[in-house]
N, C-alpha and C. Protein backbone atom coordinates (compact mmCIF):
# COMPACT_ATOMS: atom_id res chain seq x y z
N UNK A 1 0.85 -1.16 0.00
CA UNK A 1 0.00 0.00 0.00
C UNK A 1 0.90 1.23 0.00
N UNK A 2 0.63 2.17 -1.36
CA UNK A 2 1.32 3.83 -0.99
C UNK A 2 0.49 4.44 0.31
N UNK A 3 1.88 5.16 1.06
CA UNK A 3 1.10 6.32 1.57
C UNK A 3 1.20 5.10 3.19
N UNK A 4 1.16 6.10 4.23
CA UNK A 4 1.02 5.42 5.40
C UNK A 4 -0.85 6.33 5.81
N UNK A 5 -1.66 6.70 5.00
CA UNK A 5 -2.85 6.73 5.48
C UNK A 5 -3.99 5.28 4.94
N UNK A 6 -5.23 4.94 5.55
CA UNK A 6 -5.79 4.18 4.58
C UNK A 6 -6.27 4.41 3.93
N UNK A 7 -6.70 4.05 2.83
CA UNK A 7 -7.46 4.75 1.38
C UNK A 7 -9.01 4.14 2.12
N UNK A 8 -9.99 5.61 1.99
CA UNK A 8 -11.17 5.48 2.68
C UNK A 8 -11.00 5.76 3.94
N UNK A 9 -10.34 5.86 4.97
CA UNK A 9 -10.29 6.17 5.87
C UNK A 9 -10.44 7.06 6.65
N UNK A 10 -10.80 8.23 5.54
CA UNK A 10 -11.59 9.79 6.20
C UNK A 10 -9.75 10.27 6.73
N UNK A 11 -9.01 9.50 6.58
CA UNK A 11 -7.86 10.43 6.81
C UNK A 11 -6.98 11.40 5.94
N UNK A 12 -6.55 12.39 5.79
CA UNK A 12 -6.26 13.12 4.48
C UNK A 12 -4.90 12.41 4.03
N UNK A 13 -4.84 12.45 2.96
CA UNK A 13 -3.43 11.78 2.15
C UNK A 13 -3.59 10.52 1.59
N UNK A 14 -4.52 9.87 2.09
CA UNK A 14 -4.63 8.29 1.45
C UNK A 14 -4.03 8.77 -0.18
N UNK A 15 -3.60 7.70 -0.60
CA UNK A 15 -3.13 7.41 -2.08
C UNK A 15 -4.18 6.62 -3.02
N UNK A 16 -4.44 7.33 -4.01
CA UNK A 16 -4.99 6.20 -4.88
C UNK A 16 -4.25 5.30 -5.70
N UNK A 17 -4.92 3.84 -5.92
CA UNK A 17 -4.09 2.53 -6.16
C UNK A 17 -3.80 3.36 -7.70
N UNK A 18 -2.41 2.93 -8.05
CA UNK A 18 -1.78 2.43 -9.24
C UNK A 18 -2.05 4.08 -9.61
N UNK A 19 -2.06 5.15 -9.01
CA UNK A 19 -1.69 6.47 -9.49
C UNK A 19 -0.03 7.09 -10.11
N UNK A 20 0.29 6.93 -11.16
CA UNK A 20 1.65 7.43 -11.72
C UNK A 20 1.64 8.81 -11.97
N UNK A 21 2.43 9.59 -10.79
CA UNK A 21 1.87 10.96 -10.67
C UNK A 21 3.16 11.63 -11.90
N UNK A 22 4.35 10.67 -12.10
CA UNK A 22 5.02 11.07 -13.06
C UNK A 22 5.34 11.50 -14.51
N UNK A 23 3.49 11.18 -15.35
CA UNK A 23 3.70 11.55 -16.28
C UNK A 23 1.75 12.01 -16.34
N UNK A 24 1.85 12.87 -17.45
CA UNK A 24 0.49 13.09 -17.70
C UNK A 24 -0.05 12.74 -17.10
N UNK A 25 -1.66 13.05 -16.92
CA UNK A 25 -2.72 12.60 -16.73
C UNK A 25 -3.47 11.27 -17.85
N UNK A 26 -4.11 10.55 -18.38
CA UNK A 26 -4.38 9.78 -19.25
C UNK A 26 -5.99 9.94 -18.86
N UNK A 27 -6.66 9.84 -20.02
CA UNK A 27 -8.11 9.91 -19.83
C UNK A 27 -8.78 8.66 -19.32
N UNK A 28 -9.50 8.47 -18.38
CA UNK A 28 -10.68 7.00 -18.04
C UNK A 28 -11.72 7.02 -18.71
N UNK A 29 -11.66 6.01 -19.05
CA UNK A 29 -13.00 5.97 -19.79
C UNK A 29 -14.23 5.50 -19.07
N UNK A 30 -15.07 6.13 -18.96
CA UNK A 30 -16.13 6.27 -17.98
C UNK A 30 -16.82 4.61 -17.61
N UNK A 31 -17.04 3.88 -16.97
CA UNK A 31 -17.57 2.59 -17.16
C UNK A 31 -16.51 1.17 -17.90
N UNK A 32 -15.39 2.16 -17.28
CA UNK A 32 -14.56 0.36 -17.81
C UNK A 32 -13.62 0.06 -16.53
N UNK A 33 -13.42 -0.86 -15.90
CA UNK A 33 -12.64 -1.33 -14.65
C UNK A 33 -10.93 -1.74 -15.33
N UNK A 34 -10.29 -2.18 -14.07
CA UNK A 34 -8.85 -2.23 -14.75
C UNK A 34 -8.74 -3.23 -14.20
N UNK A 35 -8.39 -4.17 -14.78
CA UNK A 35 -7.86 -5.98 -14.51
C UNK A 35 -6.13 -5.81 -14.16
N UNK A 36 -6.15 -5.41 -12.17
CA UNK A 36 -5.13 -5.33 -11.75
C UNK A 36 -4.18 -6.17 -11.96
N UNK A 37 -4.49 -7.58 -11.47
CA UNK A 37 -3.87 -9.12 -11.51
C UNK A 37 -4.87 -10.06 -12.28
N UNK A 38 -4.01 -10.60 -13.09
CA UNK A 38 -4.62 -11.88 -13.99
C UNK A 38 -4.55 -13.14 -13.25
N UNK A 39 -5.90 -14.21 -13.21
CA UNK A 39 -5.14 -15.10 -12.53
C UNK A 39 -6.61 -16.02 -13.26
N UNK A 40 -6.93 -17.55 -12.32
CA UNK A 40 -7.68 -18.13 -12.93
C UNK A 40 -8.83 -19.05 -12.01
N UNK A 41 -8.71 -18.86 -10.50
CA UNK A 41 -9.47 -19.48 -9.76
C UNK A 41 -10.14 -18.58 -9.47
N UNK A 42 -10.51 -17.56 -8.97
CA UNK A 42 -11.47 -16.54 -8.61
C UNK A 42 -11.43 -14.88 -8.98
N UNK A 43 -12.24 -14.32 -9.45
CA UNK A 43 -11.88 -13.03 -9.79
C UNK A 43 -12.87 -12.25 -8.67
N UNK A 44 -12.05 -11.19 -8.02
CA UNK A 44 -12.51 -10.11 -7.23
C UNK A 44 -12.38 -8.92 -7.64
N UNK A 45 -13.51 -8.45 -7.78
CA UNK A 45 -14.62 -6.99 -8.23
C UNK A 45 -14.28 -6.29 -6.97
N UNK A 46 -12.83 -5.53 -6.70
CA UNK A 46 -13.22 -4.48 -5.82
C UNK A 46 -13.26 -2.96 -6.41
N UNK A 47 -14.38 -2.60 -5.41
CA UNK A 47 -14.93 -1.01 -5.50
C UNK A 47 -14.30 0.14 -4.53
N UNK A 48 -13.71 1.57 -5.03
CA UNK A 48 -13.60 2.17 -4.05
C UNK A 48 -12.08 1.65 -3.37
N UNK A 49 -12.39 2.38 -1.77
CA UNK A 49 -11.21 1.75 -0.73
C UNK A 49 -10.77 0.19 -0.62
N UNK A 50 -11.74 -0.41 -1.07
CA UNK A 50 -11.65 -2.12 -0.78
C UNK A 50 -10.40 -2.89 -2.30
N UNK A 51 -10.08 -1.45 -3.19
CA UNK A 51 -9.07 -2.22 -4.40
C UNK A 51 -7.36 -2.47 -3.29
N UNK A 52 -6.89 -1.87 -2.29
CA UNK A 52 -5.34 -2.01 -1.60
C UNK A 52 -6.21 -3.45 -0.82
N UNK A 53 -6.85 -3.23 0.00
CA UNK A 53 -7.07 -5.32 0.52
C UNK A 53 -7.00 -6.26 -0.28
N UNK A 54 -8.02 -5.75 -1.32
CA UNK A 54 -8.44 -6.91 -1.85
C UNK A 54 -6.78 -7.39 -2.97
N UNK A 55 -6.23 -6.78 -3.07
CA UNK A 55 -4.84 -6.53 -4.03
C UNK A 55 -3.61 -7.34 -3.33
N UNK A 56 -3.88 -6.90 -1.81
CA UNK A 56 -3.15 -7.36 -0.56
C UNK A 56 -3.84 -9.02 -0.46
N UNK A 57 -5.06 -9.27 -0.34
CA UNK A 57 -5.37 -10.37 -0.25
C UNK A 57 -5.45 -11.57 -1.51
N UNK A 58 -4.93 -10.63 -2.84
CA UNK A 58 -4.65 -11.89 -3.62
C UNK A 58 -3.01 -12.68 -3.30
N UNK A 59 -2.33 -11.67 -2.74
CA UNK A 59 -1.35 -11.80 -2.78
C UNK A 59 -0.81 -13.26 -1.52
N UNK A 60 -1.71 -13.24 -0.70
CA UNK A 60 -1.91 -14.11 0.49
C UNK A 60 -2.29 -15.70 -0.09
N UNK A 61 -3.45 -14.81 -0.95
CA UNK A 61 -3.86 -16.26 -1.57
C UNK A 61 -2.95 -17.15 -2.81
N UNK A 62 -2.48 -15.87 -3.77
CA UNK A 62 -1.24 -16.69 -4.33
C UNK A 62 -0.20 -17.49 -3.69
N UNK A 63 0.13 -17.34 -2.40
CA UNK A 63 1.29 -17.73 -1.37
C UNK A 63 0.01 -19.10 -0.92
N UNK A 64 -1.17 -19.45 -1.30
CA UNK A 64 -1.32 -20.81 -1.10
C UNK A 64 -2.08 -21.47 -2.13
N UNK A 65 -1.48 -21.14 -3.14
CA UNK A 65 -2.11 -21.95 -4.34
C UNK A 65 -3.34 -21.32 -5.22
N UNK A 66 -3.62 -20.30 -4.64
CA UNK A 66 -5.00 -19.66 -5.49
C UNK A 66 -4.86 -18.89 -6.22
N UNK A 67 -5.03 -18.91 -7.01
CA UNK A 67 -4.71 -17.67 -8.04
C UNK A 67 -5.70 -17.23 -8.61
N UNK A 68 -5.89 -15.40 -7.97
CA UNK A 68 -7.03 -14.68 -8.02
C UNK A 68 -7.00 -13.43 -9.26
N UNK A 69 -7.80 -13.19 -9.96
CA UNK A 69 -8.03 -11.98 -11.15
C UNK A 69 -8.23 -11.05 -9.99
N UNK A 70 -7.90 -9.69 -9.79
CA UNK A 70 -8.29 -8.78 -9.52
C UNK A 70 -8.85 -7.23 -10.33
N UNK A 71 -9.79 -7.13 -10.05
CA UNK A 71 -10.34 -6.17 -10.81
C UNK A 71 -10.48 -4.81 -10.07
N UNK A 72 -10.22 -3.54 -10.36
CA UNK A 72 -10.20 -2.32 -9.68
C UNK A 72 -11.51 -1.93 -10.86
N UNK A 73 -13.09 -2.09 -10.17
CA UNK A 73 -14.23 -1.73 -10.63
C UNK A 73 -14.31 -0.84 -11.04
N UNK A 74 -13.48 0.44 -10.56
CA UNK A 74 -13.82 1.83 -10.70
C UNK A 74 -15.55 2.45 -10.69
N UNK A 75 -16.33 1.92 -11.53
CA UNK A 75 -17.79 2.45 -11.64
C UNK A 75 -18.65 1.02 -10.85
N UNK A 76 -20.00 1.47 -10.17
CA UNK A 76 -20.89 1.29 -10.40
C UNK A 76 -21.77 1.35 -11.44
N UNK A 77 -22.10 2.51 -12.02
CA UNK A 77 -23.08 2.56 -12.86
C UNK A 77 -22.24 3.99 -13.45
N UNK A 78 -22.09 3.36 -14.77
CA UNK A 78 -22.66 2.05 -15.24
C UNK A 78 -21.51 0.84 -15.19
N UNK A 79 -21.80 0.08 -14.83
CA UNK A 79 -20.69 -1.17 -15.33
C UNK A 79 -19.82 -1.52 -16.09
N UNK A 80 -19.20 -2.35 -15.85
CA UNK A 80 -18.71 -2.48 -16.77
C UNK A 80 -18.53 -4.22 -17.52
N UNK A 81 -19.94 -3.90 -18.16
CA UNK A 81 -20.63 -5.32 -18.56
C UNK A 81 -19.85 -6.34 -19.27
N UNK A 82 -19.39 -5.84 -20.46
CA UNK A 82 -18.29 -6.47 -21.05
C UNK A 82 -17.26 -7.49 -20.47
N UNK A 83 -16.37 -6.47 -19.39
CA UNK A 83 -15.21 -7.14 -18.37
C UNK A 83 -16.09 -8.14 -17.30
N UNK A 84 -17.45 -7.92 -16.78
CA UNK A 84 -17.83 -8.59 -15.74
C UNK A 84 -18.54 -10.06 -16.38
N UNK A 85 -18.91 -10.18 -17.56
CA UNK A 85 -19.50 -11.03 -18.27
C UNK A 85 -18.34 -12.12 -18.68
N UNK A 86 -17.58 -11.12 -19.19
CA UNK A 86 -16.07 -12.21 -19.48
C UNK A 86 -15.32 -12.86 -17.92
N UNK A 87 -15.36 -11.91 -16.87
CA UNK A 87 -14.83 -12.77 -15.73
C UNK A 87 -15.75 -13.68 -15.70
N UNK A 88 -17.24 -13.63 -15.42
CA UNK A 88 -18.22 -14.68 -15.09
C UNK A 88 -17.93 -16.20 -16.12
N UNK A 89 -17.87 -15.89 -17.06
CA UNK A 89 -17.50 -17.29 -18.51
C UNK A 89 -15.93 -18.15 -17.56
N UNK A 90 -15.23 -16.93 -17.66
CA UNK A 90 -13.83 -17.38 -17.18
C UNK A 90 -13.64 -18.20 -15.79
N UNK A 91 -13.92 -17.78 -14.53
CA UNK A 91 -14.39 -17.82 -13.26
C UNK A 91 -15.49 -18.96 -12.98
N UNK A 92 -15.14 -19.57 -11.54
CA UNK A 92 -15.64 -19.94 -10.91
C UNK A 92 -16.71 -19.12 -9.82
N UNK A 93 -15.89 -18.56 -9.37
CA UNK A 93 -16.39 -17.67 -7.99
C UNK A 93 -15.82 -16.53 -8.57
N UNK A 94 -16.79 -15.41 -8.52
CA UNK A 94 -16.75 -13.75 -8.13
C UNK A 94 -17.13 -13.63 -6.72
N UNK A 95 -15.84 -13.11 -6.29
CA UNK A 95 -16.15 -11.88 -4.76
C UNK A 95 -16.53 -10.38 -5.01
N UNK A 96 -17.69 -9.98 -4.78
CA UNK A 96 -17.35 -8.65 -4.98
C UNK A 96 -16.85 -8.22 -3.59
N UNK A 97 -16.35 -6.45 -3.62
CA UNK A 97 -16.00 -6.34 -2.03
C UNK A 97 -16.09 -4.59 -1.89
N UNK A 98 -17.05 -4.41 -1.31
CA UNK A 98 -17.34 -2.52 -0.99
C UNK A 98 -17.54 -2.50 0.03
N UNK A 99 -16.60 -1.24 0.41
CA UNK A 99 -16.76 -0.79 2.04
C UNK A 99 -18.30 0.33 1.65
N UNK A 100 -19.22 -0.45 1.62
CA UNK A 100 -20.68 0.12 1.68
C UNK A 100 -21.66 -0.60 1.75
N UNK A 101 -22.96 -0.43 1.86
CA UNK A 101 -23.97 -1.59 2.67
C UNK A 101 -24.01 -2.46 1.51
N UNK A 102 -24.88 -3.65 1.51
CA UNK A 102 -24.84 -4.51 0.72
C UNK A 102 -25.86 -4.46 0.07
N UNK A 103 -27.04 -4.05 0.39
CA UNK A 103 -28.43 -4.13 -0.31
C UNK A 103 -28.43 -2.52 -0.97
N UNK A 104 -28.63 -2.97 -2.24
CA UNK A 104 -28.78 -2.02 -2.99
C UNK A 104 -27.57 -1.16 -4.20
N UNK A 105 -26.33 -2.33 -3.40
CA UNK A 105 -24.63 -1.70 -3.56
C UNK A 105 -24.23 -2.66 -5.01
N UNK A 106 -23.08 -2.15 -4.80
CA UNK A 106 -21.75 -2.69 -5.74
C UNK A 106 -22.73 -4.21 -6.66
N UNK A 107 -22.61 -4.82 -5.07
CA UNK A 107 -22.18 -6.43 -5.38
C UNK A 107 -23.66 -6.74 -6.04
N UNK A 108 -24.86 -6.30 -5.55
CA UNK A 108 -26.32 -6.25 -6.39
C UNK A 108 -26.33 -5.97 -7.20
N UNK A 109 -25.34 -4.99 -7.86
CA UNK A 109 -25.74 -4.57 -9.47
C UNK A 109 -25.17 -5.81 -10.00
N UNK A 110 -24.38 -6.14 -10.16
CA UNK A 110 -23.12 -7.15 -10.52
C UNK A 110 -24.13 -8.79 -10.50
N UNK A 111 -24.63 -8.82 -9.22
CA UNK A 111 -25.72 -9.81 -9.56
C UNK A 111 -26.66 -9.63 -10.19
N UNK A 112 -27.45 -8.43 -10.76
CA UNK A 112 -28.74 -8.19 -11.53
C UNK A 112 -27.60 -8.48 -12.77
N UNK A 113 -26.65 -8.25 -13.07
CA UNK A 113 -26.20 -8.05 -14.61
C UNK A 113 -26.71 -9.17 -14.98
N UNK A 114 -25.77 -10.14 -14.01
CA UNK A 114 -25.32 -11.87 -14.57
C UNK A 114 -26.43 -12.19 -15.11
N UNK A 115 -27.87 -11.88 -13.87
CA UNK A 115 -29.25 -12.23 -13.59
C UNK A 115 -29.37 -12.39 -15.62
N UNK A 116 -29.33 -11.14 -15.58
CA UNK A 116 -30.27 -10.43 -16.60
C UNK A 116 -29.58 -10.95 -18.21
N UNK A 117 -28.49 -11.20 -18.08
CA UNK A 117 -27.79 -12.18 -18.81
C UNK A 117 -28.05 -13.35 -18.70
N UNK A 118 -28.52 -14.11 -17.76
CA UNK A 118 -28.90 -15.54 -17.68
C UNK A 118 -27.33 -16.21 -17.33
N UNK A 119 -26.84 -15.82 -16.47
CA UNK A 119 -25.39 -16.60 -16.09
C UNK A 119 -25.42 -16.77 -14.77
N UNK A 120 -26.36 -16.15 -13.98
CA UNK A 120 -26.38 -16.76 -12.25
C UNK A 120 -26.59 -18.14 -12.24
N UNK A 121 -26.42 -19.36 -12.95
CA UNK A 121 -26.17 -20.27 -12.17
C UNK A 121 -24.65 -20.50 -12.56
N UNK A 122 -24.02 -20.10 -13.28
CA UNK A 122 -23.03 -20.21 -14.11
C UNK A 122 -22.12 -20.63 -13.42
N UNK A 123 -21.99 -19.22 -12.28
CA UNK A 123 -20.99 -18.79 -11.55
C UNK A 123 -21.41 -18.29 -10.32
N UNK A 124 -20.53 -18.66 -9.07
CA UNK A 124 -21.28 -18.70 -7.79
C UNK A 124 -20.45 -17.10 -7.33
N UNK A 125 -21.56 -16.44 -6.47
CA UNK A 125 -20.83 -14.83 -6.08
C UNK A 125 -21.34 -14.76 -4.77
N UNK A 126 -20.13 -14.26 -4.15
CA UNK A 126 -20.26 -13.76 -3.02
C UNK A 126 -19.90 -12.18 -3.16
N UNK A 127 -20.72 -11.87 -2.32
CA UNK A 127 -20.43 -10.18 -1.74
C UNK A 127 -20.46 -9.89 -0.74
N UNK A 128 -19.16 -9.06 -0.79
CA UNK A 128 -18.31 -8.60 0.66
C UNK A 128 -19.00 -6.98 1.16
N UNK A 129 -19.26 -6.46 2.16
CA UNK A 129 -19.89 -5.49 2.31
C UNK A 129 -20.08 -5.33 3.44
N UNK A 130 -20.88 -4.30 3.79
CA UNK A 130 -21.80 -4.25 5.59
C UNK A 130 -23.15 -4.06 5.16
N UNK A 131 -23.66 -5.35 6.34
CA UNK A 131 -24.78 -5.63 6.48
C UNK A 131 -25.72 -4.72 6.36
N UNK A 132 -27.01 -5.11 6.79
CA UNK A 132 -27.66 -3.70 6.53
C UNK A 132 -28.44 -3.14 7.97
N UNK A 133 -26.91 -2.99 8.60
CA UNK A 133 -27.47 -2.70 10.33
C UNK A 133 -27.15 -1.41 10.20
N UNK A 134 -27.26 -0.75 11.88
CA UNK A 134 -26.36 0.45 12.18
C UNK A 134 -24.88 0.39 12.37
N UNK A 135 -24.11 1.09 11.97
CA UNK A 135 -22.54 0.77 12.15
C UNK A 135 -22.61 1.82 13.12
N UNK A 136 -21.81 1.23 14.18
CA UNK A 136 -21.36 2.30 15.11
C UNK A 136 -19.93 2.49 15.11
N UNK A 137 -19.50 3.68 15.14
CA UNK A 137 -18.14 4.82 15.40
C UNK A 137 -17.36 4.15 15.84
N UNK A 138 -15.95 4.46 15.07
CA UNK A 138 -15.05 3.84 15.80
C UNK A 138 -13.94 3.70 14.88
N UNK A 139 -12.52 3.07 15.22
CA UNK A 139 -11.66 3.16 14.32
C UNK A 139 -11.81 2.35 12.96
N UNK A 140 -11.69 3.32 11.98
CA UNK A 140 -11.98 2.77 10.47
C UNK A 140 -11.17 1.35 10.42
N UNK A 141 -9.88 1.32 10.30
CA UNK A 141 -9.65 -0.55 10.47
C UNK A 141 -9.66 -1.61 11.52
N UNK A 142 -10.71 -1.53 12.72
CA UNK A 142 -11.01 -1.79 13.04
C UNK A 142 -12.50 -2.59 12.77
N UNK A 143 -13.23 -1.10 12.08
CA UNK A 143 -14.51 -1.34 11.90
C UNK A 143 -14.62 -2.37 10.76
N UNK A 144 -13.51 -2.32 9.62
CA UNK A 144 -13.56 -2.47 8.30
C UNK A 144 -12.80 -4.22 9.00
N UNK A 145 -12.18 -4.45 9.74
CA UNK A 145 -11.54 -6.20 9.99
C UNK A 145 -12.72 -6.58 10.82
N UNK A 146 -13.52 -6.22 11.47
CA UNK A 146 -14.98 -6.73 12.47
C UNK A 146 -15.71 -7.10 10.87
N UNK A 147 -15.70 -6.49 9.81
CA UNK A 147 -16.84 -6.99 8.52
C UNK A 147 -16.19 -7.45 7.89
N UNK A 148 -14.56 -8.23 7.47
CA UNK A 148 -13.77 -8.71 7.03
C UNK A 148 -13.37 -8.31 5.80
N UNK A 149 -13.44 -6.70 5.86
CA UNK A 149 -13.14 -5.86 4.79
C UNK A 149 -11.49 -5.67 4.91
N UNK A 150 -10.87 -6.49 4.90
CA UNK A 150 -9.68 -6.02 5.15
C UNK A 150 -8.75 -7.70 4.39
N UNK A 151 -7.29 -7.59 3.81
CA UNK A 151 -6.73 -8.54 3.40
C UNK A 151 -7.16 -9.64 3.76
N UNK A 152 -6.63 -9.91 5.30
CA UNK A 152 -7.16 -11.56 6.06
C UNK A 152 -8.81 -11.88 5.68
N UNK A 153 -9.69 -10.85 5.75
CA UNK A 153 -11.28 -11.31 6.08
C UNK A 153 -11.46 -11.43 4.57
N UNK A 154 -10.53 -10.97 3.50
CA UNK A 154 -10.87 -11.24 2.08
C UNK A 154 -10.40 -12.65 1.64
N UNK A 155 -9.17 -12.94 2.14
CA UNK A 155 -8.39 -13.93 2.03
C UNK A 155 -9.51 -15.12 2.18
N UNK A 156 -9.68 -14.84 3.18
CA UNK A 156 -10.22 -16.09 4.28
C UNK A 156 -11.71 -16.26 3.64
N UNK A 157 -12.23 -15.30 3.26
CA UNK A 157 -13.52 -15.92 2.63
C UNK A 157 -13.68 -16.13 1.61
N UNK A 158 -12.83 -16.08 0.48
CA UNK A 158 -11.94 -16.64 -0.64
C UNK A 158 -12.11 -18.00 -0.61
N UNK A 159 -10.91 -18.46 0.25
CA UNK A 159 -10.16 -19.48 0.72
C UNK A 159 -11.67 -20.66 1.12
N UNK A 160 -12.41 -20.08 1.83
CA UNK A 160 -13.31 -20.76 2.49
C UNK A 160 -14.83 -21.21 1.59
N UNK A 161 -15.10 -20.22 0.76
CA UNK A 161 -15.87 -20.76 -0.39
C UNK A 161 -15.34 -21.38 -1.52
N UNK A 162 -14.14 -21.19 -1.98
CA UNK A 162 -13.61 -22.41 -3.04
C UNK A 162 -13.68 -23.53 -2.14
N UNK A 163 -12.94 -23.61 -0.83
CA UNK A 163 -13.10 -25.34 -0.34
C UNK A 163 -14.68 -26.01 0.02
N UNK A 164 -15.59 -24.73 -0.09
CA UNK A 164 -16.61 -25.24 0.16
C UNK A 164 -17.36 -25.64 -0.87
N UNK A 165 -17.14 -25.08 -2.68
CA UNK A 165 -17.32 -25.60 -3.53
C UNK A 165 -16.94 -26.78 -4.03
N UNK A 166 -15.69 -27.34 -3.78
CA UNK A 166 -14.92 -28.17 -4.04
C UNK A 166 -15.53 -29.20 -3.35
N UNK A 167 -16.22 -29.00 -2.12
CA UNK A 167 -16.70 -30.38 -1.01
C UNK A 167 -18.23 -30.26 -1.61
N UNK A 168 -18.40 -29.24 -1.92
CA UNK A 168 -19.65 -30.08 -2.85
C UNK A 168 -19.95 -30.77 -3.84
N UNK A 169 -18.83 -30.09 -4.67
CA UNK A 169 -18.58 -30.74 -6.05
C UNK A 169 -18.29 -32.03 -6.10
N UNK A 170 -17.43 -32.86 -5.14
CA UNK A 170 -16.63 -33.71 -5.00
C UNK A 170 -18.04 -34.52 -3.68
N UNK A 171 -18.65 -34.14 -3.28
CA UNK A 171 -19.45 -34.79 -2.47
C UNK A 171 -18.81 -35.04 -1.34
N UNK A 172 -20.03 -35.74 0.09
CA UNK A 172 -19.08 -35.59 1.37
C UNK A 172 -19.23 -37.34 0.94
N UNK A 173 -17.74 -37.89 1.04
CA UNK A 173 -16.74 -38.64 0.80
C UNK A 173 -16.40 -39.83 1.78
N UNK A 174 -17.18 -39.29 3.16
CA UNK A 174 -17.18 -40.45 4.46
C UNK A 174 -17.65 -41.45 4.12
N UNK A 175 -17.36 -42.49 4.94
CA UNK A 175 -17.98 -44.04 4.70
C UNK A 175 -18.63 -43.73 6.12
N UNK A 176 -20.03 -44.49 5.75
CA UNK A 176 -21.24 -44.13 7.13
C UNK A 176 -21.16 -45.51 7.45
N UNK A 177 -21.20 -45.70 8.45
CA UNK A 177 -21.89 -47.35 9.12
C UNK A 177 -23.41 -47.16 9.02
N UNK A 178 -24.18 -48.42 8.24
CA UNK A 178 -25.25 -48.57 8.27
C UNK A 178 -25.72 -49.55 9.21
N UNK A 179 -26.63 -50.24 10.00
CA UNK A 179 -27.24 -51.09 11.16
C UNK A 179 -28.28 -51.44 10.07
């Protein structure tokens, strides 16, 4: 991560990811995301503050065999249908991951796309987010590792739905004693 502030953190200075303050400016094109890391077991859709974890947490997961696409979403709306349609074909599992509530956010549009494309059974998605309670005050990475918005809580729920796909796929495997 640039910068010793966190990006999102309401603290001044955070850095934005993959900013090259050394040459020009270059134009964005409104509605297209940037495919940080290429990889081939899971691709993660992060939005916002959640692109330095989630960047941090492929990196955890490469160090045990997983190898994750990362995507820096840039837009909500509009999408960016094209790139999210091609991860879905490619992909097993999409994570999305926004430090913002979940109903109504990031990771819902991203599921209406697939929807609306006819690819939700395709590909299984989880979305990373906060619930849709009251958040109460308090230190931003603190608040953000209690909702596992942070490397480890990305890692780990990564990590924990591929093995849980895999034990389905593969079936549970015990020998039962029958009477």
């Amino acid at each position: 991560m640039q910068g010793d502030a966190v990006a999102g953190s309401g603290e001044p200075g955070g850095d934005g990811f993959g900013v090259d303050i050394s040459s020009p400016p270059k134009l964005m094109e409104i509605g297209k995301g940037e495919i940080i890391k290429q990889g081939s077991d899971v691709a993660i859709l992060a939005y916002g503050s959640m692109v330095y974890p989630s960047v941090d947490a492929a990196e955890q997961l490469s160090r045990n065999g997983i190898h994750p696409t990362v995507v820096n979403a840039r837009f909500v709306k509009p999408l960016d249908e094209e790139l999210i349609i091609s991860l879905a074909r490619e992909h097993r599992l999409i994570v999305t991951v926004e430090e913002a509530y979940l109903a109504g956010g990031f990771g819902s549009a991203v599921m209406e796309l697939l929807e609306a494309r006819g690819l939700q059974d395709s590909v299984k998605v989880v979305r990373m987010g906060v619930p849709d309670e009251i958040v109460t005050h308090g230190d931003p990475k603190r608040l953000l590792g209690d909702y596992g918005l942070n490397a480890e809580g990305i890692s780990s729920k990564v990590s924990e739905t591929l093995a849980g796909m895999d034990n389905s796929k593969h079936g549970n495997r015990r020998i039962r004693a029958v009477k």
